[in-house]
Protein backbone atom coordinates (compact mmCIF):
# COMPACT_ATOMS: atom_id res chain seq x y z
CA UNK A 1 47.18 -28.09 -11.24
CA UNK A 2 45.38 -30.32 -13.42
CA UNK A 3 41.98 -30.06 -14.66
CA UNK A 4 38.84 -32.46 -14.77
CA UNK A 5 36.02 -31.27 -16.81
CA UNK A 6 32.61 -33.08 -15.92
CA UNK A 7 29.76 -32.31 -18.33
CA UNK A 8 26.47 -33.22 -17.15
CA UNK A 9 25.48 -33.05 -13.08
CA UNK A 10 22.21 -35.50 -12.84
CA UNK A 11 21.60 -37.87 -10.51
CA UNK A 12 24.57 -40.48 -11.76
CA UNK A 13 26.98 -37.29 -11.25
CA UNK A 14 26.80 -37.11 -7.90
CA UNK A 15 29.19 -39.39 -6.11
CA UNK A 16 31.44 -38.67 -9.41
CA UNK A 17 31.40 -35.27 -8.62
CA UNK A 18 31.82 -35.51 -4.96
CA UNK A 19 34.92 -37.77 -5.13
CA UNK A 20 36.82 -35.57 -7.45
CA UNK A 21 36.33 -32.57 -4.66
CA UNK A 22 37.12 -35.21 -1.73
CA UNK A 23 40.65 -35.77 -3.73
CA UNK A 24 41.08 -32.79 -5.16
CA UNK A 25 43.61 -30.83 -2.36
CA UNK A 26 45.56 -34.02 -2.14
CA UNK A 27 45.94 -34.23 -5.89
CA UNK A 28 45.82 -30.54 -7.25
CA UNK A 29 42.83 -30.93 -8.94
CA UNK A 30 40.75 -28.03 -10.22
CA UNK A 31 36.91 -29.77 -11.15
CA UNK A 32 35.19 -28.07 -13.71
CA UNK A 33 31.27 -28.77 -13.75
CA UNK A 34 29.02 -28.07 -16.80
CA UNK A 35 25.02 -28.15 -16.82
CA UNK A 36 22.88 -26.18 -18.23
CA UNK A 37 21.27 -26.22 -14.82
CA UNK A 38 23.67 -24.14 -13.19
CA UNK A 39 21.85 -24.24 -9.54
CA UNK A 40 22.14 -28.01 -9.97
CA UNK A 41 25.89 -27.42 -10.09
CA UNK A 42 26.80 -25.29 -7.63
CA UNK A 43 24.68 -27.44 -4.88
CA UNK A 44 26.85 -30.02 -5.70
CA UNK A 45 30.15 -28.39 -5.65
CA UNK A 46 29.35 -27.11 -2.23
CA UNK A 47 31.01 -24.07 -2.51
CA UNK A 48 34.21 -26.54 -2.28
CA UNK A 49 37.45 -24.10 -3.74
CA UNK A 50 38.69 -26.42 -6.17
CA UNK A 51 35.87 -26.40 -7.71
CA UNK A 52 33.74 -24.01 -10.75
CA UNK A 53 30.65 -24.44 -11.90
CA UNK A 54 29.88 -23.82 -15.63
CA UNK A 55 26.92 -23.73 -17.54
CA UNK A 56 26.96 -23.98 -21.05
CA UNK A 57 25.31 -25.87 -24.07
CA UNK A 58 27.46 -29.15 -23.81
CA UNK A 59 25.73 -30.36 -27.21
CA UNK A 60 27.53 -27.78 -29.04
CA UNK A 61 30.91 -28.35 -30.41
CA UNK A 62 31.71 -24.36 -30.24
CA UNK A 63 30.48 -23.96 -26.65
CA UNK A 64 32.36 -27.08 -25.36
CA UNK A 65 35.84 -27.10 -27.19
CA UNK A 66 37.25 -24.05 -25.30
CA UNK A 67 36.41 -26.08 -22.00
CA UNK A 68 38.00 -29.43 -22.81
CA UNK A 69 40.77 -27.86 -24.45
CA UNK A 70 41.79 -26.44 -21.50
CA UNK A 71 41.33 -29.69 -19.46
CA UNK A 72 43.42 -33.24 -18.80
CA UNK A 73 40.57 -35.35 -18.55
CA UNK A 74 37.06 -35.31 -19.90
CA UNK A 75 34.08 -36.90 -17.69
CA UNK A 76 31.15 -37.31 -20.07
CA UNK A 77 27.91 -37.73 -18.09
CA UNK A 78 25.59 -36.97 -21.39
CA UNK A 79 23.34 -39.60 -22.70
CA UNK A 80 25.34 -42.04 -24.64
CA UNK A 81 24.32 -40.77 -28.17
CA UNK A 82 26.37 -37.26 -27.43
CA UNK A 83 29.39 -39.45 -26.37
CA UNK A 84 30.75 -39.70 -30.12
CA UNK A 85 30.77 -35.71 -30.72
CA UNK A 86 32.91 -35.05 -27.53
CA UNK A 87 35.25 -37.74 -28.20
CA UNK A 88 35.96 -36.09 -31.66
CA UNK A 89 36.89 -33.06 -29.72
CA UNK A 90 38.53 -35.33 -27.35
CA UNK A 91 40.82 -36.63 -29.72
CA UNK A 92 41.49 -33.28 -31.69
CA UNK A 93 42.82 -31.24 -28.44
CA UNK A 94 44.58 -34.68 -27.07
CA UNK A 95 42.11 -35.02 -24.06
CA UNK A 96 41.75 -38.25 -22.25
CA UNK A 97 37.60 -39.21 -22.14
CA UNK A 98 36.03 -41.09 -19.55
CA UNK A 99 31.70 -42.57 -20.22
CA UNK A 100 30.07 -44.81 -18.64
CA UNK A 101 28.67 -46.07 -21.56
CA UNK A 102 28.70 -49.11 -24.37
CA UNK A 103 31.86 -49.20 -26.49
CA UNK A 104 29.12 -48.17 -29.85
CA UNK A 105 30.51 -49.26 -33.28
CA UNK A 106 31.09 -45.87 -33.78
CA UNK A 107 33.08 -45.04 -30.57
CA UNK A 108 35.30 -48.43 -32.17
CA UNK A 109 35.73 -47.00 -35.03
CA UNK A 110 37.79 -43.90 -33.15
CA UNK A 111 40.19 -46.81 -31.58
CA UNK A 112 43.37 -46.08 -33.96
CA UNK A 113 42.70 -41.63 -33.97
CA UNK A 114 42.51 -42.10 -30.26
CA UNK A 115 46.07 -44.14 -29.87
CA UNK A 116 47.73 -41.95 -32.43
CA UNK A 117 46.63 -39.04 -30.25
CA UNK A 118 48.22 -40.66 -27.26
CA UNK A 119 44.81 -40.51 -25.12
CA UNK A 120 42.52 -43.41 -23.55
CA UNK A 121 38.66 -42.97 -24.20
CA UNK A 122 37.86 -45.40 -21.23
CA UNK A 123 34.06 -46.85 -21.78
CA UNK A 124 32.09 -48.93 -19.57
CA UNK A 125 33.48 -47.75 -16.28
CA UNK A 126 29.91 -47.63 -14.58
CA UNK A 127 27.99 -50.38 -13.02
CA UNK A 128 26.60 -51.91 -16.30
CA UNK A 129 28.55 -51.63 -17.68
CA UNK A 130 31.69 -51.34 -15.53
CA UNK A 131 31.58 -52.86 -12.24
CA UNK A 132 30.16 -56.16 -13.67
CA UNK A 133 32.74 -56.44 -15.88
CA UNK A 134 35.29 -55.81 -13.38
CA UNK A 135 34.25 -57.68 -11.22
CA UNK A 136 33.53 -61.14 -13.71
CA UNK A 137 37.17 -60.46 -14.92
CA UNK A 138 38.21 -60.99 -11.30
CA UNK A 139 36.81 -64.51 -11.02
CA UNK A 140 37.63 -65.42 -14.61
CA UNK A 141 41.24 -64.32 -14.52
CA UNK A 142 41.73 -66.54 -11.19
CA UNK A 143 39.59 -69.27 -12.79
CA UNK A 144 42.29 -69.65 -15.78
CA UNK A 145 45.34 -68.59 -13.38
CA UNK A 146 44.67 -71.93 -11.62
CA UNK A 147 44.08 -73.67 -15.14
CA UNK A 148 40.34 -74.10 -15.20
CA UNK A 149 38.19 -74.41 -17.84
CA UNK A 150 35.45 -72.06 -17.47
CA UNK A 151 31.77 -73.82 -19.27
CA UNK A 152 28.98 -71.25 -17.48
CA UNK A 153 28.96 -67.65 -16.83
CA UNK A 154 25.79 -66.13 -15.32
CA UNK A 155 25.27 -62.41 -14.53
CA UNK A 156 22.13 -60.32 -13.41
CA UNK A 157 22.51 -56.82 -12.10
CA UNK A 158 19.47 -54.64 -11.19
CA UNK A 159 18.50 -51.42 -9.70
CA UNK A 160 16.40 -51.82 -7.28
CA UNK A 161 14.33 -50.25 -3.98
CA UNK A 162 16.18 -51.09 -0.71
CA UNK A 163 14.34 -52.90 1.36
CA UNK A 164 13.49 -50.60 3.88
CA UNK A 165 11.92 -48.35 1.40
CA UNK A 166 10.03 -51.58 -0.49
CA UNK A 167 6.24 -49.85 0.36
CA UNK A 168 4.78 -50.47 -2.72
CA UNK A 169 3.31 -53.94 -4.61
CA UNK A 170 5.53 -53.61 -7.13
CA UNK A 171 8.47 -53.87 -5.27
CA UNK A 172 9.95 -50.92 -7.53
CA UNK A 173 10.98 -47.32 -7.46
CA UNK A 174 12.62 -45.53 -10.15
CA UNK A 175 16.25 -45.32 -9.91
CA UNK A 176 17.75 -44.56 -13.04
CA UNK A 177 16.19 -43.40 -16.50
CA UNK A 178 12.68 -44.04 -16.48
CA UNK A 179 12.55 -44.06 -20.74
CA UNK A 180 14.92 -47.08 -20.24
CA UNK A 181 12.62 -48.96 -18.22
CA UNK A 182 9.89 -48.57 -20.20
CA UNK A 183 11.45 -49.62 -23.41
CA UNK A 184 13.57 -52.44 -21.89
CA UNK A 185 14.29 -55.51 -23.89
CA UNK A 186 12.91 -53.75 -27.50
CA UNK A 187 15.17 -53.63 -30.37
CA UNK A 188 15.25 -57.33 -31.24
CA UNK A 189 15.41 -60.70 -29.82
CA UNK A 190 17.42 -61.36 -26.40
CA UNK A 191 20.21 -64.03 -27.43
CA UNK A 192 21.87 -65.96 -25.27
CA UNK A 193 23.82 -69.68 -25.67
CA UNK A 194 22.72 -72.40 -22.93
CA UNK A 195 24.58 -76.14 -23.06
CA UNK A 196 25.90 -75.35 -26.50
CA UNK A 197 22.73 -73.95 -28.16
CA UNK A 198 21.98 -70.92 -29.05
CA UNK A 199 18.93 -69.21 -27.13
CA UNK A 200 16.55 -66.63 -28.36
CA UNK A 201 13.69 -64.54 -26.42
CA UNK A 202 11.71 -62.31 -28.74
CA UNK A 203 10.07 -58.98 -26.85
CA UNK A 204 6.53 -60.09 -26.53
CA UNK A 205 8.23 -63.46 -24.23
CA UNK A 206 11.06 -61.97 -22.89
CA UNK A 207 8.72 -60.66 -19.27
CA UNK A 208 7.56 -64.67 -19.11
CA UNK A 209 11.28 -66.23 -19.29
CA UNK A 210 12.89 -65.50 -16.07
CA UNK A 211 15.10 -67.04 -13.62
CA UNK A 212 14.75 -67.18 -10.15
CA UNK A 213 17.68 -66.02 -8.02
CA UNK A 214 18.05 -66.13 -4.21
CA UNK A 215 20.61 -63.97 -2.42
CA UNK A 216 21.10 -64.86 1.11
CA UNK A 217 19.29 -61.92 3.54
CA UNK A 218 17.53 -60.40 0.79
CA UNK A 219 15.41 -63.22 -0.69
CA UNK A 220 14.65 -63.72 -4.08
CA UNK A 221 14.92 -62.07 -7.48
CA UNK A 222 13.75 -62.77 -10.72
CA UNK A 223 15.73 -61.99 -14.02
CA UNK A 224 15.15 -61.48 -17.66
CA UNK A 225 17.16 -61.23 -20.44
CA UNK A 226 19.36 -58.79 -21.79
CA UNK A 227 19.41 -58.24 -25.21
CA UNK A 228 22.89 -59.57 -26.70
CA UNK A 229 24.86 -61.77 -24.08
CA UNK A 230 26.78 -63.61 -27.17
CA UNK A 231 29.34 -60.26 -27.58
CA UNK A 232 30.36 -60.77 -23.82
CA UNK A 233 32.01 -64.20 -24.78
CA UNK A 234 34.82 -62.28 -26.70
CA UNK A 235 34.91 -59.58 -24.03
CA UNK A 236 35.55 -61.77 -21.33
CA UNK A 237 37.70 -64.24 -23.68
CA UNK A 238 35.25 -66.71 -23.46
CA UNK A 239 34.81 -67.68 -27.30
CA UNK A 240 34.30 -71.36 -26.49
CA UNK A 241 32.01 -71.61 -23.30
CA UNK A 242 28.93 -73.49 -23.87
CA UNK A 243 26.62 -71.30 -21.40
CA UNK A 244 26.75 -67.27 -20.90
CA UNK A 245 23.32 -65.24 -20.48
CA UNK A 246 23.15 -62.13 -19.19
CA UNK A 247 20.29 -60.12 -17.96
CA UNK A 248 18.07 -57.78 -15.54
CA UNK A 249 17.21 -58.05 -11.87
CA UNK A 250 13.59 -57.39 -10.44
CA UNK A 251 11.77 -58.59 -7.73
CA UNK A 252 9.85 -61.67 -8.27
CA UNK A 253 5.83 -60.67 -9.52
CA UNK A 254 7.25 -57.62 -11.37
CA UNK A 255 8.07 -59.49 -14.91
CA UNK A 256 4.69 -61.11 -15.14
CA UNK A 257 2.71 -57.76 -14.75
CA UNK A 258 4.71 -55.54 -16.55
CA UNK A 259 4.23 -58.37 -19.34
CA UNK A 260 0.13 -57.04 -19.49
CA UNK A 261 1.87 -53.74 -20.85
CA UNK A 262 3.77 -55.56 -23.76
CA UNK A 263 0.83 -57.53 -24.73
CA UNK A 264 -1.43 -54.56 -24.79
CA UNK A 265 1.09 -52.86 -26.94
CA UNK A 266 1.58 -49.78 -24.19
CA UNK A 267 5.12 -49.89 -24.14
CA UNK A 268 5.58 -49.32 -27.85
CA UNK A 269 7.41 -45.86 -29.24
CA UNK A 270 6.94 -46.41 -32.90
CA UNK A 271 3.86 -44.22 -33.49
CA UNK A 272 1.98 -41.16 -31.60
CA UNK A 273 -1.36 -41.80 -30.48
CA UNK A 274 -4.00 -39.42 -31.65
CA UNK A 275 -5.35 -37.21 -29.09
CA UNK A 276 -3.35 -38.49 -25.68
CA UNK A 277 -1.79 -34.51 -25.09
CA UNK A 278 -5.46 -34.28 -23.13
CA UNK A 279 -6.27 -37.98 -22.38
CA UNK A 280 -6.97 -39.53 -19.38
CA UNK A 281 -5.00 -42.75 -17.83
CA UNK A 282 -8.30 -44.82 -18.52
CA UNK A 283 -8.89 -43.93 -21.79
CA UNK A 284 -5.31 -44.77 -22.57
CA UNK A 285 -5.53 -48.47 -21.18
CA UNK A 286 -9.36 -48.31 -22.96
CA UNK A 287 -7.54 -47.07 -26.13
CA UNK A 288 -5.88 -50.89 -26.73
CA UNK A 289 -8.88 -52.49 -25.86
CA UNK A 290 -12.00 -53.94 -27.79
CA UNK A 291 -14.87 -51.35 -27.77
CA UNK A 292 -18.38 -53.04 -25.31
CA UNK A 293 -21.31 -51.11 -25.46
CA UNK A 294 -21.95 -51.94 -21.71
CA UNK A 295 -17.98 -53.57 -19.87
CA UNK A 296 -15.67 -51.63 -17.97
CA UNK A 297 -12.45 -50.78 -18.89
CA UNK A 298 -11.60 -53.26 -16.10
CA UNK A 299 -13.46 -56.38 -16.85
CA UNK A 300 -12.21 -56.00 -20.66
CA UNK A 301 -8.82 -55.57 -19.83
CA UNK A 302 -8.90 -58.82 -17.29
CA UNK A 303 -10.80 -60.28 -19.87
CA UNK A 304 -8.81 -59.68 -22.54
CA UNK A 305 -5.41 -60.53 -20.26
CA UNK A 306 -6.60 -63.76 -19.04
CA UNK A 307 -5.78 -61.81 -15.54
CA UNK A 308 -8.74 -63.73 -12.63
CA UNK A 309 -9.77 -61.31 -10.37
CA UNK A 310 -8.20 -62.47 -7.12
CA UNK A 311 -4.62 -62.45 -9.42
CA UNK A 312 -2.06 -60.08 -7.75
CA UNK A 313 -1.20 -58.81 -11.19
CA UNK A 314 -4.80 -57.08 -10.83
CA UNK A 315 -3.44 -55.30 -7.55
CA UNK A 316 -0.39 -53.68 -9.04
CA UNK A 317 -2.14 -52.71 -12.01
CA UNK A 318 -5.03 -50.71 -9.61
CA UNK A 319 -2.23 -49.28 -7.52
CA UNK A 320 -0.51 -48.04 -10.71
CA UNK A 321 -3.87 -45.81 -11.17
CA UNK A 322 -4.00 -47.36 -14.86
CA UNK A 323 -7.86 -47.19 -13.76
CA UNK A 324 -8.53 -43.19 -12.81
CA UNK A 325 -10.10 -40.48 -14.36
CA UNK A 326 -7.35 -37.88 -13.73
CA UNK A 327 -5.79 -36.31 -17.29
CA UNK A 328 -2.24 -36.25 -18.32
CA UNK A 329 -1.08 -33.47 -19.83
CA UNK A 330 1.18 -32.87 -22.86
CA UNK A 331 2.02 -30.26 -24.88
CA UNK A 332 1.18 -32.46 -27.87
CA UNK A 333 0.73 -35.99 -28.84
CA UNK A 334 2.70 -38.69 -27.59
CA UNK A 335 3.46 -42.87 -27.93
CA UNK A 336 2.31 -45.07 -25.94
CA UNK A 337 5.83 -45.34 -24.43
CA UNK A 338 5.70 -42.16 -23.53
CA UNK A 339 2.52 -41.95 -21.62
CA UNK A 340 2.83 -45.08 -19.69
CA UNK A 341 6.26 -43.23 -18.72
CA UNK A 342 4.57 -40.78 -17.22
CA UNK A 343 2.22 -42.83 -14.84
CA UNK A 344 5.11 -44.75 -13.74
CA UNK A 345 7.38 -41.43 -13.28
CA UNK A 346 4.17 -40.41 -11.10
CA UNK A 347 4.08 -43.58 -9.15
CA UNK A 348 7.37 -45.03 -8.63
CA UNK A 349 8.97 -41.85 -7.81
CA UNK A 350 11.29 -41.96 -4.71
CA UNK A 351 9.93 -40.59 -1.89
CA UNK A 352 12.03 -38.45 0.96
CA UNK A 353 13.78 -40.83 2.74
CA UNK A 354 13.83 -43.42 0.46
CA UNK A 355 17.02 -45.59 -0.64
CA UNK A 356 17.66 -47.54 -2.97
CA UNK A 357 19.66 -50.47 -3.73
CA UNK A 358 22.22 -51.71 -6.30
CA UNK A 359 22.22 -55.71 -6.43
CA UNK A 360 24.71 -57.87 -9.00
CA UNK A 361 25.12 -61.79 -9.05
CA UNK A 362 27.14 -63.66 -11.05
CA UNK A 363 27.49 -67.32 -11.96
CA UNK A 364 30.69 -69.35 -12.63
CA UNK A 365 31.27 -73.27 -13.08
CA UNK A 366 34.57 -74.68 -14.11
CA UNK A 367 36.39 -77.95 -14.58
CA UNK A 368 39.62 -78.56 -13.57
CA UNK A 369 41.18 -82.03 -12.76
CA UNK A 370 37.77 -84.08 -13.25
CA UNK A 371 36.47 -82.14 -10.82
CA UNK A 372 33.75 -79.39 -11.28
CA UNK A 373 32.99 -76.45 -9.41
CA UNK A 374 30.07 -73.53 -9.10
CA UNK A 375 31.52 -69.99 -7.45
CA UNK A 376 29.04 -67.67 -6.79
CA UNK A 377 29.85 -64.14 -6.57
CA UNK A 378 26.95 -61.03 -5.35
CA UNK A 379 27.05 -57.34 -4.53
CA UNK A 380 24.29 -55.62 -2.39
CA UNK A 381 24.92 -52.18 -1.67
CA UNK A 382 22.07 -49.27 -0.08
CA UNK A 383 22.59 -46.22 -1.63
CA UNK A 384 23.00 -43.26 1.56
CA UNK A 385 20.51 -40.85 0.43
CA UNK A 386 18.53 -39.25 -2.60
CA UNK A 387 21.50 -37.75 -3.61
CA UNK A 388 24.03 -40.01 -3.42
CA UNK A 389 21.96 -42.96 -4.51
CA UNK A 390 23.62 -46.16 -4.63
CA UNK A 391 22.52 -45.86 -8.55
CA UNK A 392 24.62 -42.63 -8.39
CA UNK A 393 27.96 -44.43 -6.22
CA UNK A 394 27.94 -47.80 -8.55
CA UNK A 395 28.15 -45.61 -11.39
CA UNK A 396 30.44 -42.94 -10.20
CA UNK A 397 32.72 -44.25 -8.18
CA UNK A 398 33.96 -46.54 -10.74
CA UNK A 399 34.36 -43.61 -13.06
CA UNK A 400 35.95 -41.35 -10.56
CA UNK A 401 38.70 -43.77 -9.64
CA UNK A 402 39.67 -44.50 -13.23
CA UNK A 403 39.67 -40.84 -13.44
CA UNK A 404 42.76 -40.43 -10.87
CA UNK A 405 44.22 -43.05 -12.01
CA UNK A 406 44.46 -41.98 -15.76
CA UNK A 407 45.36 -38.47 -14.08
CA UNK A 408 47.97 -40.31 -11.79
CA UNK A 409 50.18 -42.14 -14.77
CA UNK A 410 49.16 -45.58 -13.64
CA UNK A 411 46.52 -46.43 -16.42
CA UNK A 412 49.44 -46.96 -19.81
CA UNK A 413 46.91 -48.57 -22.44
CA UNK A 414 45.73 -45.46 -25.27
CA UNK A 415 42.91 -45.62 -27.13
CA UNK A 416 39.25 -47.07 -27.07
CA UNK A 417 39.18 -49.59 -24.12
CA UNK A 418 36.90 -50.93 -21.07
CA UNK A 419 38.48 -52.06 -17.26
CA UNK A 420 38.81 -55.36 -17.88
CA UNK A 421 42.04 -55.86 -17.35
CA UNK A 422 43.47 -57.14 -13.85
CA UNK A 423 46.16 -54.06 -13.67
CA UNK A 424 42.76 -51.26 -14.01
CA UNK A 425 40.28 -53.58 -12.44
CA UNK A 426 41.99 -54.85 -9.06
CA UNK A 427 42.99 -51.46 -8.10
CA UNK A 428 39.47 -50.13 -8.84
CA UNK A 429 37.92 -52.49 -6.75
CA UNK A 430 39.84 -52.65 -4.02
CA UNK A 431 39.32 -49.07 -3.68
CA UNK A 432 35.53 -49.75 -4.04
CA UNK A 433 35.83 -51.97 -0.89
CA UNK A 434 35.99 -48.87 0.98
CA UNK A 435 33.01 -47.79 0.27
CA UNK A 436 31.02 -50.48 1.24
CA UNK A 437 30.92 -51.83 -2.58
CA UNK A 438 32.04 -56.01 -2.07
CA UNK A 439 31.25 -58.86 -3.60
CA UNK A 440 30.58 -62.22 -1.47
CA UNK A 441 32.57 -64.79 -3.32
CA UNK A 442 31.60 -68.63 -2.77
CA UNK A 443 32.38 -71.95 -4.23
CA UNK A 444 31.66 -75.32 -3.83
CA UNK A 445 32.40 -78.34 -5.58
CA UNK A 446 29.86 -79.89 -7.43
C-alpha cells in the first residue's frame, strides 16, 4: 500500500482530498490527512477506510517528519511560505512533494538536492498556477509543431461568482483568500511587453488599465494586470515574442471602484492604524479623509473621489456598508488592509447555495506562411457546491492527478519542475475533461 500524506484540509483541499479516496481501492492508497482542525478532517474523509485523519502542528519540523517519512508522496496545502521547510524534509527522507504554488527562488535553489535525492517537488499544479500553464503549453506546443511563429500570448484567469449566484452590485463573492484580494497587484509595478515595448502599471493605475474581454454566454469581463508577465516568456519558451501580458479577471465596474480603496490608501498593510481594534466602518473611511467641521463622511469622500452622485461606484460603495455605524472588533490594532478585509469577508461571503465559478481565457496569434492567425482558447466551469467549489476542483484536481501519476511511475523528470510539458500536461487534461473542466479552442485567420 502506498501512502499520500495531505497537510492542510481548507477549502482548496477538498476535491484533492476527495479524489485520492475515490482512487484509493483501485490503487492501494492509504490517505493520510493533517489539520490542526481535526473535525475539519474527518468530515472530509467521510469515514472512507483508506483513509486517517491526523492532527498535528504541520509548521513544526519535529511534529511533521515522522508523518512524511513514512509516506510516498507529500501534498502540501499550507500557505506557500511553509512550502520551503517541508520540502527540506521532503528531500532528507526521499519524499516526492506536490504545491500548488510559485516555483520561489528559494524552492529553485533545492532543484539539484531534489534530483540527487531521486524525488520530483512538482510546483504550480493548481489553477494559477497550473491549469493555465497546462493548458497555454497545449496551444503553444501545436502552434510550433505546425511551424508557427507565435508574436502574442494573452491570458486572464479569475475567480469569480457563478452567475446564478451574481446577487450583489459588485458582481463578487469571495472564493479564495480574502488577504489576497485585498492586497492584489502591491509589491511593485505590473510589467508586461506589448508590440515590442516594454509595459509598466504602477499600483495606484493598475485598477484604471483594464481590458475588456467577452466570452460567449457569459458576457463580459474586465482584466488587470498581474504583476510580472515578462518571466512567463522563458516558461513558455517564448524569449522572443513581442506581446505577452498576463493578468486578473473581474466583472466589468469592479476595477474602477475598488480603485476608490487604493486612492484612499485603505488597502495598504505597511502600518497599524491607531485605535481601529474598537473603530467603527465610518470612522475608518473618515480616518483617510480631510477633517469638515460641518460634511459627511459621504459628501467628503465623493468629493474627494471625484465620484457624482448618480455614479454606480457610489452604489457598491453604500452596499459595502463602508457608511454604518456598526464597530469592528479586534483584539488589537490593525492596517488598513486588514480592516477593509474584514468588511469585505462580512459582505462578500458565500451564501448557502451559492456557486461559484472558475473562468480562464487565453490569447494566441501566429504567423505561418504569410498568413496570420488569432486562436482563442476559454474555460468556464461552476463549482457543485460550497464544498467542492470550483475554486476547490481547479486547484485540486490538477494536483490530485499529478499525484497518481507520480505514484503510478509515469511522471520520470526529478527535481524542482512545473506541468508544462506535453507528456504531464496532455494526460492531466484529458483527465480534467471528465470533470467538466474544457477549454473552447477557436481560430480564425486574420
Amino acid at each position: 500500500m502506498k501512502t499520500i500524506l495531505i497537510l492542510g484540509a481548507g477549502l482548496s483541499a477538498s476535491s484533492l482530498i476527495r479524489y485520492f479516496l475515490e482512487n484509493a481501492e483501485e490503487n492501494n492508497w492509504q490517505i493520510r490527512v493533517c489539520d490542526r482542525d481535526i473535525e475539519l478532517v474527518k468530515s472530509k474523509l467521510n469515514n472512507h477506510p483508506n483513509g486517517v485523519a491526523l492532527s498535528f502542528n504541520a509548521l513544526e519540523p519535529e511534529q511533521r517528519r515522522p508523518e512524511i517519512e513514512k509516506a510516498d508522496i507529500v501534498v502540501s496545502m499550507l500557505p506557500a511560505r511553509f512550502h520551503i521547510g517541508v520540502a527540506e524534509d521532503c528531500i532528507d527522507l526521499k519524499t516526492n512533494l506536490i504545491t500548488p504554488s510559485y516555483i520561489s527562488p528559494e524552492m529553485k535553489a533545492l532543484d539539484q538536492a531534489a534530483k540527487d535525492a531521486g524525488i520530483v517537488i512538482m510546483n504550480e499544479i493548481g489553477v494559477d498556477p497550473g491549469l493555465d500553464h497546462m493548458s497555454a503549453m497545449n496551444v503553444i506546443d501545436a502552434i510550433k509543431e505546425k511551424g508557427g511563429n507565435l508574436v502574442t500570448f494573452e491570458s486572464f484567469t479569475g475567480g469569480l461568482i457563478a452567475p446564478e449566484s451574481d446577487n450583489n452590485p459588485w458582481n463578487y463573492k469571495l472564493t479564495w483568500n480574502p488577504r489576497n484580494v485585498v492586497l492584489a497587484g502591491q509589491g511593485g509595478a505590473a510589467k508586461f511587453i506589448q508590440e515590442g515595448k516594454y509595459k509598466y502599471i504602477p499600483y495606484n493605475r493598475l485598477f484604471r488599465r483594464t481590458e475588456i474581454i467577452s466570452i460567449e454566454g457569459y458576457g463580459d469581463f474586465e482584466g488587470y494586470a498581474n504583476r510580472n508577465s515578462l518571466s512567463y516568456r522563458d516558461t513558455y519558451g517564448l524569449q522572443g515574442i513581442p506581446t505577452i501580458y498576463r493578468g486578473t479577471l473581474r466583472r466589468k465596474g469592479f476595477s474602477k471602484a475598488w480603485n476608490i480603496f487604493v486612492q484612499l490608501g485603505a488597502t495598504d498593510d505597511t502600518y497599524v492604524l491607531e485605535n481601529s481594534k474598537n473603530m467603527s466602518k465610518r470612522e475608518f473611511i473618515n480616518s483617510f479623509l480631510p477633517y469638515h467641521p460641518t460634511d459627511s463622511v459621504e459628501l467628503k469622500l465623493r468629493h474627494q473621489m471625484k465620484i457624482d452622485q448618480d455614479d454606480i461606484i457610489y452604489d457598491k460603495l453604500v452596499w459595502l456598508g463602508i457608511f454604518e455605524d456598526d464597530v469592528l472588533s479586534f483584539e488589537k490594532d490593525v492596517t488598513p488592509a486588514q480592516f477593509l478585509q474584514k468588511i469585505i469577508e462580512e459582505k462578500w461571503v458565500l451564501d448557502s447555495g451559492d456557486k461559484d465559478m472558475l473562468v480562464m481565457w487565453h490569447k494566441f496569434e501566429y504567423e505561418l506562411k504569410g498568413k496570420k492567425y488569432l486562436v482563442t482558447s476559454h474555460m468556464i466551469n461552476i463549482g457543485e457546491d460550497q464544498v467542492y467549489t470550483s475554486m476547490s476542483n481547479t486547484v485540486g484536481l490538477p494536483a490530485a492527478i499529478s499525484g497518481k501519476m507520480i505514484l503510478n511511475g509515469k511522471i520520470k523528470v526529478k527535481g524542482v519542475t512545473l506541468p508544462i510539458k506535453k507528456e504531464i500536461y496532455e494526460p492531466i487534461l484529458e483527465e480534467l475533461n471528465q470533470y467538466g473542466i474544457h477549454f473552447i479552442e477557436k481560430e480564425v485567420e486574420i
